[in-house]
C-alpha atoms as a PDB file:
ATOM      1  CA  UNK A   1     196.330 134.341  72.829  1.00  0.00           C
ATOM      2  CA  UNK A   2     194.596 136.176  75.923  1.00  0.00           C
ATOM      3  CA  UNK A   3     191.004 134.783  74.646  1.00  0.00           C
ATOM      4  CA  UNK A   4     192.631 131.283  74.316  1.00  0.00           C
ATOM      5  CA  UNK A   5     194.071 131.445  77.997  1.00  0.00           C
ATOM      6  CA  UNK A   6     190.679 132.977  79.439  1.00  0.00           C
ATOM      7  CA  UNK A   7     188.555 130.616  77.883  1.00  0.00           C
ATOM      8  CA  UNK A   8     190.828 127.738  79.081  1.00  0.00           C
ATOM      9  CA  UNK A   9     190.015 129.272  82.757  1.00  0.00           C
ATOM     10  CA  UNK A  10     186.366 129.247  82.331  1.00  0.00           C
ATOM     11  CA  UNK A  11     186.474 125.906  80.698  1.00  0.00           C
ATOM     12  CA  UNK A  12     189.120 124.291  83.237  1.00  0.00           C
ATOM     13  CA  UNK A  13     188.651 126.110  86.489  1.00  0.00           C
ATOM     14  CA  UNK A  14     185.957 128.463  87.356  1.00  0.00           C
ATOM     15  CA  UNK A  15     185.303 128.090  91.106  1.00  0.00           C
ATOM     16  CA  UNK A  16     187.992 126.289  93.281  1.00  0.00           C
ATOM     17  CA  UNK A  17     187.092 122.785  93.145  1.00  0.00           C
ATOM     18  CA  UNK A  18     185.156 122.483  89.764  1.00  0.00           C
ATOM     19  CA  UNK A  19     185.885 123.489  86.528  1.00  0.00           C
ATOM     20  CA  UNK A  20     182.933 123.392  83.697  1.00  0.00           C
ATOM     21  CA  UNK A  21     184.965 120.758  81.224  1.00  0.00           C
ATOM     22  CA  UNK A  22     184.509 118.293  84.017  1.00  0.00           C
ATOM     23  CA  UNK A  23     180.979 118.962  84.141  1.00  0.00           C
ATOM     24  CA  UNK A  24     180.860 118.855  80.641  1.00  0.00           C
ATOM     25  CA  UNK A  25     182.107 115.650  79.798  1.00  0.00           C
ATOM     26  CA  UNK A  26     180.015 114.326  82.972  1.00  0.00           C
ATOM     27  CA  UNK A  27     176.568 115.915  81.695  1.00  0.00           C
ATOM     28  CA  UNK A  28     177.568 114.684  78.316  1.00  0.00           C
ATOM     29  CA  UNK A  29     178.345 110.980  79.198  1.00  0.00           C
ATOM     30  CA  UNK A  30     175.319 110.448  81.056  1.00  0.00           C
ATOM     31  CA  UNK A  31     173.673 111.708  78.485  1.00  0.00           C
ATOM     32  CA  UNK A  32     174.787 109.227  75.913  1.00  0.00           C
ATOM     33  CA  UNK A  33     174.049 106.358  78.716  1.00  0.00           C
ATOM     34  CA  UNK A  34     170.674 108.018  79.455  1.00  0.00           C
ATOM     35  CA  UNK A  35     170.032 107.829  76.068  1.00  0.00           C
ATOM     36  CA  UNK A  36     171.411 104.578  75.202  1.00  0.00           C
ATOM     37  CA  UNK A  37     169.192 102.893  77.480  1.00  0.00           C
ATOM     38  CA  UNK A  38     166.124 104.527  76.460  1.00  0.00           C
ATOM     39  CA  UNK A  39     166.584 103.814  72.719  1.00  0.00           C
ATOM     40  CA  UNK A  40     167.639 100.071  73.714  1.00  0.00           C
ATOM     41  CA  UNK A  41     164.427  99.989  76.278  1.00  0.00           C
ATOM     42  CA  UNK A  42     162.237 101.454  73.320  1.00  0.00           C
ATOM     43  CA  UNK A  43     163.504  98.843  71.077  1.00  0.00           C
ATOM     44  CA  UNK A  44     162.302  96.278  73.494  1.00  0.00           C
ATOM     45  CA  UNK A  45     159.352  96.894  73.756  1.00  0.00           C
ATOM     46  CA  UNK A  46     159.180  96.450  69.850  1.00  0.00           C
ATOM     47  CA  UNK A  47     159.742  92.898  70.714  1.00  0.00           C
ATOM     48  CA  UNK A  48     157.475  90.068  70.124  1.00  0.00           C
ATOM     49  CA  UNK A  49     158.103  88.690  73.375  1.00  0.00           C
ATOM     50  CA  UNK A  50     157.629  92.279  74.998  1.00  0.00           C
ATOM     51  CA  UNK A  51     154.291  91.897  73.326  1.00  0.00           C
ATOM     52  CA  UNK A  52     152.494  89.039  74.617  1.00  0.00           C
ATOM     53  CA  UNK A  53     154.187  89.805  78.223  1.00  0.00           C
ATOM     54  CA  UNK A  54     150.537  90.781  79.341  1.00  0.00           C
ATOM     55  CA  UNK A  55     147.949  87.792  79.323  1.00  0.00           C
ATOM     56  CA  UNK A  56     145.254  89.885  77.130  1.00  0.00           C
ATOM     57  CA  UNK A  57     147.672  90.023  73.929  1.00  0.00           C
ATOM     58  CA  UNK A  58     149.144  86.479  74.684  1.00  0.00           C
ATOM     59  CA  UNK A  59     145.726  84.880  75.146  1.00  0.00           C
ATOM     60  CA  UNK A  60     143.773  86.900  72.443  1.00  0.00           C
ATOM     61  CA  UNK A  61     145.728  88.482  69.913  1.00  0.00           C
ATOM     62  CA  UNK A  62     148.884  86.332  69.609  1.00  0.00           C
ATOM     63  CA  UNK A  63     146.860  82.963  69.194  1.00  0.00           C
ATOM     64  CA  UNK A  64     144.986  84.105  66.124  1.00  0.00           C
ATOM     65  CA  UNK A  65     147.959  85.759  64.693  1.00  0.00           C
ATOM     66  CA  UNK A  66     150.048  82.575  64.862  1.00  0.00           C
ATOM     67  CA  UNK A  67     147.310  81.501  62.243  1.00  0.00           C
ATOM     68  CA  UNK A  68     147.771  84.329  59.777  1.00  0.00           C
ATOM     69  CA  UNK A  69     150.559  84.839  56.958  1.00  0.00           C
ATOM     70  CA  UNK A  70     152.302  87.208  59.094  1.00  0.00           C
ATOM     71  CA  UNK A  71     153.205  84.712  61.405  1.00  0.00           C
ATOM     72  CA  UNK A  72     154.051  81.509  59.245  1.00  0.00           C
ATOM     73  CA  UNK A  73     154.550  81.767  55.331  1.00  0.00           C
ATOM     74  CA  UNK A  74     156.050  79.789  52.696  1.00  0.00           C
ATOM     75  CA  UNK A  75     159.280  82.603  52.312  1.00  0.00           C
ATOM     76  CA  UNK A  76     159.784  82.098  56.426  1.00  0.00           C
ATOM     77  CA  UNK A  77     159.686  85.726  56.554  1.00  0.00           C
ATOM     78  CA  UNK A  78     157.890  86.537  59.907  1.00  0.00           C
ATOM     79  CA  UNK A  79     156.582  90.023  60.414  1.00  0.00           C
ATOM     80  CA  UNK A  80     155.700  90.632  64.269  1.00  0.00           C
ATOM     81  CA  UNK A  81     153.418  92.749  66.035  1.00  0.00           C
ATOM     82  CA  UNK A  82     155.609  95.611  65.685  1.00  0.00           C
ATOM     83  CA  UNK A  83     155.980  95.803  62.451  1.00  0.00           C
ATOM     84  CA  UNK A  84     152.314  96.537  61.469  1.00  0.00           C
ATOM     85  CA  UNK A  85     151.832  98.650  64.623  1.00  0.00           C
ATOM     86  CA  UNK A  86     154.470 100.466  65.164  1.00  0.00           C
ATOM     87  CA  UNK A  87     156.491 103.131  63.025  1.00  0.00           C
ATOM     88  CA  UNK A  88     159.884 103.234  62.195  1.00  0.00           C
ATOM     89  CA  UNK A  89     160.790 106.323  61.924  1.00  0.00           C
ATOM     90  CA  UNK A  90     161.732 107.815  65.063  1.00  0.00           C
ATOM     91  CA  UNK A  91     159.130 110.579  66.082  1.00  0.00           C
ATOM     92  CA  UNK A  92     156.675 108.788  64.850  1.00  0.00           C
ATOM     93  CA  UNK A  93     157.629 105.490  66.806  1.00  0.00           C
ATOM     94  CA  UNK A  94     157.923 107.404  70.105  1.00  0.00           C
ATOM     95  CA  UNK A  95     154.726 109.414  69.336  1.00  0.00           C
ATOM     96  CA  UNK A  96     153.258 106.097  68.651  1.00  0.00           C
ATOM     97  CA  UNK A  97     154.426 104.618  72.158  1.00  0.00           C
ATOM     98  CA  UNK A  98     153.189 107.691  73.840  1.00  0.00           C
ATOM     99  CA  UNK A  99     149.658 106.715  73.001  1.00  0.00           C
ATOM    100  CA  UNK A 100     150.573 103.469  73.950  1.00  0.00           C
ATOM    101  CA  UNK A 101     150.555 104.411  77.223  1.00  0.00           C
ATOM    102  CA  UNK A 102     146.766 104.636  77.343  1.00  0.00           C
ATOM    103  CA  UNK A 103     146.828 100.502  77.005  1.00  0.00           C
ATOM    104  CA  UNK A 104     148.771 100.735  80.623  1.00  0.00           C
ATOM    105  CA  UNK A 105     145.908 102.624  81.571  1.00  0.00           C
ATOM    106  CA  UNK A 106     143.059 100.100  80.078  1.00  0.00           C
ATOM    107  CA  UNK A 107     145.806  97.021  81.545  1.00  0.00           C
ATOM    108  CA  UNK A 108     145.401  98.394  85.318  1.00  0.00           C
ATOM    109  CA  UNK A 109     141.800  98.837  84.958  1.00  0.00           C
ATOM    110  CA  UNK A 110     141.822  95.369  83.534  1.00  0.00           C
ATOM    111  CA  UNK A 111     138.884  96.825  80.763  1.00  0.00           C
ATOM    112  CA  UNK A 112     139.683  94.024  78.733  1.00  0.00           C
ATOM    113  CA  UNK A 113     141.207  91.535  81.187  1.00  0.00           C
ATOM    114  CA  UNK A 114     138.811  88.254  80.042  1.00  0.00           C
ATOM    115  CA  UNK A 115     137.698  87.102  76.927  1.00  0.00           C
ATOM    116  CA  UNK A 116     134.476  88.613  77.060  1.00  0.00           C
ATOM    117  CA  UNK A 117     135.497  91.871  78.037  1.00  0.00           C
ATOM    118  CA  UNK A 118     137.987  92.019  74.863  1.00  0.00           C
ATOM    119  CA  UNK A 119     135.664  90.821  72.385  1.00  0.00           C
ATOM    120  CA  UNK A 120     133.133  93.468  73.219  1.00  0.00           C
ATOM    121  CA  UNK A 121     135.624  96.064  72.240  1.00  0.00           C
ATOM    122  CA  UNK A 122     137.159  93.880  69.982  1.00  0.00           C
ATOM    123  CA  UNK A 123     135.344  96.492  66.967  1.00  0.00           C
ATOM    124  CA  UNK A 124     135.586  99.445  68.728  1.00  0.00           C
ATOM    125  CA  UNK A 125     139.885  98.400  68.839  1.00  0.00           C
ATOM    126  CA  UNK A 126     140.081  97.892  65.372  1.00  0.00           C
ATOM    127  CA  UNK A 127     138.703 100.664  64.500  1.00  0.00           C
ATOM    128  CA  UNK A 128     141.072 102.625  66.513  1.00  0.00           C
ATOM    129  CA  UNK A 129     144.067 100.558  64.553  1.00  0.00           C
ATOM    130  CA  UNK A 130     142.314 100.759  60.875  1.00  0.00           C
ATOM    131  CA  UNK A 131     141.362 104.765  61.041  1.00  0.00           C
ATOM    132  CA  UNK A 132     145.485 105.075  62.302  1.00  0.00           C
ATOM    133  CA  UNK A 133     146.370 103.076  59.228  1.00  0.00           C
ATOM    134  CA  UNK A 134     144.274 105.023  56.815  1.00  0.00           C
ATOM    135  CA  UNK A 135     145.427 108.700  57.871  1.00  0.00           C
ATOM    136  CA  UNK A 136     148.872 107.260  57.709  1.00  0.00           C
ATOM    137  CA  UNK A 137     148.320 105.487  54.000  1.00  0.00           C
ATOM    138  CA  UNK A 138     149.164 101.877  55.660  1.00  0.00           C
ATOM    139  CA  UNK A 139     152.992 103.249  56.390  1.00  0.00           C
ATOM    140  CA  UNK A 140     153.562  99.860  58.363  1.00  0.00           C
ATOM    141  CA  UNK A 141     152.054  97.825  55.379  1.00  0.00           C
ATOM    142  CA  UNK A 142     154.180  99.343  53.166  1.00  0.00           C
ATOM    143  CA  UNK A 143     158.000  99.136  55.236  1.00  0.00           C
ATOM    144  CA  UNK A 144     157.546  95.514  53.515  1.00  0.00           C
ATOM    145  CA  UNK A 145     154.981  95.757  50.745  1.00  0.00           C
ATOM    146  CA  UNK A 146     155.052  98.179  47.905  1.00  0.00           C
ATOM    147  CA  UNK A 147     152.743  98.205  44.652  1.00  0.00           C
ATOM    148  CA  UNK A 148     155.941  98.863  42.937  1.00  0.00           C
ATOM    149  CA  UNK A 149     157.839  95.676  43.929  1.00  0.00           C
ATOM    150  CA  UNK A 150     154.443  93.484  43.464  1.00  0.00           C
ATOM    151  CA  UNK A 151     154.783  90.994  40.328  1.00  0.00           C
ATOM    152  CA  UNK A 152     151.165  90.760  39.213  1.00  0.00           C
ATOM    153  CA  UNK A 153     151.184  88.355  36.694  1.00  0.00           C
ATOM    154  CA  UNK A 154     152.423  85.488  39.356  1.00  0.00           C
ATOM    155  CA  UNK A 155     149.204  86.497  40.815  1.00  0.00           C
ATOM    156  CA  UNK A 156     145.971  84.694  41.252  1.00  0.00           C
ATOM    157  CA  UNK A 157     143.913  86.881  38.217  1.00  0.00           C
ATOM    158  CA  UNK A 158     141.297  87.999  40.601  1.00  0.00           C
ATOM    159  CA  UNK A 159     143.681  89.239  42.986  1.00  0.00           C
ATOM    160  CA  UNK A 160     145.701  91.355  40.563  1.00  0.00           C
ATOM    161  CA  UNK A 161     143.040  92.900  39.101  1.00  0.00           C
ATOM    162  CA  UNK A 162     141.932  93.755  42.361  1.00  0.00           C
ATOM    163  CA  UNK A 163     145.369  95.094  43.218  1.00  0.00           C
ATOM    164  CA  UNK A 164     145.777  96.989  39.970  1.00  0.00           C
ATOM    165  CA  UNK A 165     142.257  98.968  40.298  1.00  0.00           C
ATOM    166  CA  UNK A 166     143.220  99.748  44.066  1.00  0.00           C
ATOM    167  CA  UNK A 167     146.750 101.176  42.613  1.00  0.00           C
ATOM    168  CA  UNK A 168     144.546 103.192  39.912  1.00  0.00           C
ATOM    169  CA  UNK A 169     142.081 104.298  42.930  1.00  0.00           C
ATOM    170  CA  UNK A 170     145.188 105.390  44.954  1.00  0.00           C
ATOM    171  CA  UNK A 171     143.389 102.949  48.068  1.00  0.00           C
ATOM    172  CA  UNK A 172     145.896 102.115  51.004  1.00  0.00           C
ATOM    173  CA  UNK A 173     146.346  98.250  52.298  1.00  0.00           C
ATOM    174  CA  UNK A 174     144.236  98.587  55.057  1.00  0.00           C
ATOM    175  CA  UNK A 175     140.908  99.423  53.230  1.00  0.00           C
ATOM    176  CA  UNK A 176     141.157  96.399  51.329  1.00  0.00           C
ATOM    177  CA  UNK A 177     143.357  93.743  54.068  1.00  0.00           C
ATOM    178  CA  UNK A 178     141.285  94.363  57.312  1.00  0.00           C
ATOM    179  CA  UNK A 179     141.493  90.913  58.741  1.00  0.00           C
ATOM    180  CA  UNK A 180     145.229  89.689  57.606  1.00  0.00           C
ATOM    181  CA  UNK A 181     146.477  89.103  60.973  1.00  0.00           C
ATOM    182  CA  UNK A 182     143.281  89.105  63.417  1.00  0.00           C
ATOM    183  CA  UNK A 183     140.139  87.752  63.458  1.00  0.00           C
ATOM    184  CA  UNK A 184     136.787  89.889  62.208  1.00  0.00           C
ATOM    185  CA  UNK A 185     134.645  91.441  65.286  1.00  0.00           C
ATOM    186  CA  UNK A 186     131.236  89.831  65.737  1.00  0.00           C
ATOM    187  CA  UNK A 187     129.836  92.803  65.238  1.00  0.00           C
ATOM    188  CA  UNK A 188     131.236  93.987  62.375  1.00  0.00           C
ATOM    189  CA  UNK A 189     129.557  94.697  59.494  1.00  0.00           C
ATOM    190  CA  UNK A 190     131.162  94.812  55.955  1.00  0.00           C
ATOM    191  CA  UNK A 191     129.977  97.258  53.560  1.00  0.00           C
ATOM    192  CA  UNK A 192     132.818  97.011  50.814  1.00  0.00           C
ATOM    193  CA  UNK A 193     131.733  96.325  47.153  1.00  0.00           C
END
C-alpha cells in the first residue's frame, strides 16, 4: 500500500506546482495532435491536386497522363499519381517522401522549370522512377494489379501470352509497361525483344 501511495506522489506531485501526470497527459496529447497532423499533411501530399500544385508536373506530366488508362478507363477506376509513385506501407511511404525532398531542391533551382529543360532530363527521370520500380518488383503496380487476379483468356491472345511468359520469367510490370502513363523520352532507346 506504501508503493501505491509513493508512486501516487511521484506521479501527482513531485515539486510544488507540477506533478508528472499533468505533464504526462500534456506530452502525450500533443503528441497525438503532432502526429495527427503530420499523418493528415502526409496524406495530402498523396493528393492529385497536391501533385500538379507546381507548374512543371501540371504542365508536363499531368497533361500526358490525362491521356493514359490510368487516368480515364472504361471501369472509371482512376489511379493517380500516387498510387504508382508512392508506397503504402508506412516506412516505405515516408522513406519515399524523404527523397522527395530532393524535387524541392531541383523546384527552387527551377532545373526543370520550362519545357525544354524537363525534356532533357525527361530519360535521365525515368530512369530514376523505372530502376525504383524494378528493385522494388513494381510494388505500386501491383497494390492494384496481380498476375493472380488477371483473367487471361478475356485477353487479346498476344497479350496473354506475353503476360503468361513474363509470369514464367518471374519479370515485374515495369520491365514490360514503361510508357503506361507518360510519354517515351526522345532519347530513349528500346532494346527489348
Amino acid at each position: 500500500m506504501r508503493f501505491i501511495a509513493n508512486l501516487w506522489r511521484w506521479f501527482a506531485a513531485p515539486t510544488r506546482r507540477f506533478g508528472w501526470g499533468p505533464l504526462f497527459v500534456a506530452g502525450g496529447m500533443a503528441g497525438i495532435v503532432f502526429w495527427g497532423g503530420f499523418n493528415t499533411y502526409m496524406e495530402y501530399t498523396n493528393s492529385l491536386e497536391f501533385c500538379v500544385s507546381c507548374h512543371e508536373m501540371r504542365d508536363f506530366v499531368y497533361e500526358e497522363y490525362k491521356t493514359s488508362p490510368h487516368y480515364r478507363n472504361a471501369s472509371g477506376v482512376r489511379a493517380v499519381c500516387a498510387d504508382c509513385h508512392v508506397p503504402r506501407e508506412w516506412t516505405p511511404k515516408l522513406l519515399r517522401k524523404i527523397r522527395a525532398s530532393n524535387e524541392l531542391y531541383h523546384k527552387l533551382t527551377g532545373s526543370i522549370d520550362s519545357r525544354e529543360k524537363f525534356e532533357a532530363r525527361r530519360l535521365e527521370l525515368a530512369e530514376r522512377v523505372w530502376a525504383e520500380m524494378e528493385a522494388n518488383d513494381s510494388r505500386e503496380c501491383r497494390n492494384c494489379h496481380s498476375y493472380d487476379a488477371m483473367h487471361f483468356d478475356k485477353q487479346e491472345r498476344r497479350a496473354a501470352d506475353k503476360m503468361r511468359d513474363a509470369v514464367r520469367q518471374g519479370k515485374t510490370c515495369i520491365e514490360c509497361h514503361k510508357f503506361i502513363a507518360h510519354k517515351r523520352p526522345a532519347d530513349y532507346e528500346d532494346d527489348d525483344d
